[in-house]
Protein backbone atom coordinates (compact mmCIF):
# COMPACT_ATOMS: atom_id res chain seq x y z
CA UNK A 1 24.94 79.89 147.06
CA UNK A 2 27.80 80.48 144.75
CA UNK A 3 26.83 81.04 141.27
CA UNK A 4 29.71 80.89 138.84
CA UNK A 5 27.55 83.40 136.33
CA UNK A 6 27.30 86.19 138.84
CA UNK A 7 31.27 85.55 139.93
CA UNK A 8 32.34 85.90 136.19
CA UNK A 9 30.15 89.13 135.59
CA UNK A 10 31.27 90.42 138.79
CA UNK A 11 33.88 93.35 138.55
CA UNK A 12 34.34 94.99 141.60
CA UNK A 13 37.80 95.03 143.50
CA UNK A 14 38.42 95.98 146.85
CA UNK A 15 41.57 99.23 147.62
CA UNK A 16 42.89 98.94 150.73
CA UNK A 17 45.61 100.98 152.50
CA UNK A 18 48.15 98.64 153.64
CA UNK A 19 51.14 99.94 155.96
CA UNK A 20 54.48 98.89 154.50
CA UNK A 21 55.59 97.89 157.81
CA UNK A 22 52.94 94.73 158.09
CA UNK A 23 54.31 92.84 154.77
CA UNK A 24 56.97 90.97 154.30
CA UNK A 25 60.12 92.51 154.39
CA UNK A 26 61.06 91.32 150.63
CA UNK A 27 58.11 93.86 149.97
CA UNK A 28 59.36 96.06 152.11
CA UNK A 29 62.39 96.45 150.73
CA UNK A 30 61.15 97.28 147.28
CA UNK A 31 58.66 100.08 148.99
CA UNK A 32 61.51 102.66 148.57
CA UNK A 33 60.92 105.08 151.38
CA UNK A 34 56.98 105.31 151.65
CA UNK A 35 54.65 104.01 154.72
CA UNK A 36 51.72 102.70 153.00
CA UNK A 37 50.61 101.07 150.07
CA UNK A 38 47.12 100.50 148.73
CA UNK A 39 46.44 96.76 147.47
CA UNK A 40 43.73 95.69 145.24
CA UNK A 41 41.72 92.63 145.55
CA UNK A 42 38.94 90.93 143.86
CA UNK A 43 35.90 89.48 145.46
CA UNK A 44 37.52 86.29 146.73
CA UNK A 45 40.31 87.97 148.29
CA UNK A 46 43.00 87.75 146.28
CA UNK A 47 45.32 90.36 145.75
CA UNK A 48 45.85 91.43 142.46
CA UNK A 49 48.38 94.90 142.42
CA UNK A 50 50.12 96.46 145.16
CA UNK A 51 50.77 99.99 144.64
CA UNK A 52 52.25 103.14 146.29
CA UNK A 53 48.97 105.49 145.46
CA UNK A 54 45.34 105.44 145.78
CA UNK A 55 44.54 107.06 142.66
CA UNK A 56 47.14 104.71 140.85
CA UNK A 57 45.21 101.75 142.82
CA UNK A 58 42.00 102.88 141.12
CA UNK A 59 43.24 103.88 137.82
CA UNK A 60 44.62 100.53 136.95
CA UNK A 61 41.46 99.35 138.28
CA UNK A 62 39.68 100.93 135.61
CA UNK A 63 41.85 100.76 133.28
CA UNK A 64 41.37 97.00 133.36
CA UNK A 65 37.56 96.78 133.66
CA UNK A 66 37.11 96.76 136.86
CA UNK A 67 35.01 98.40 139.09
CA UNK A 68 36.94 99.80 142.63
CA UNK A 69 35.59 100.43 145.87
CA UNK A 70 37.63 101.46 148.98
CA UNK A 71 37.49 99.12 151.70
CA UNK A 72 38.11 99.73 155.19
């Protein structure tokens, strides 16, 4: 049961390492020489940043009240 109180309160985003070789190549293009980049999504899936570092995944995170987790 989906309980819009509990979604709004909720604050934990999902990092995930994404190779740069599975997006599209308009991302590609802008990846600028690395292999992977770590994406962050919320608890329905979408995908809020995209960025070239884990600790810069989890940082902005934070910085924006969020709670990250690594996801596998």
């Amino acid at each position: 049961m989906h309980n819009e109180d509990t979604h709004i309160q909720d604050r934990t985003v999902y990092v995930k390492m994404i190779a740069v070789s599975d997006l599209p190549r308009e991302v590609r293009d802008q990846a600028e020489g690395l292999e992977q980049l770590y994406a962050v999504h919320d608890a329905e899936g979408q995908q809020l940043a995209l960025v070239g570092d884990r600790k810069l995944a989890f940082s902005l995170a934070r910085d924006h009240d969020y709670a990250p987790v690594m996801a596998h």
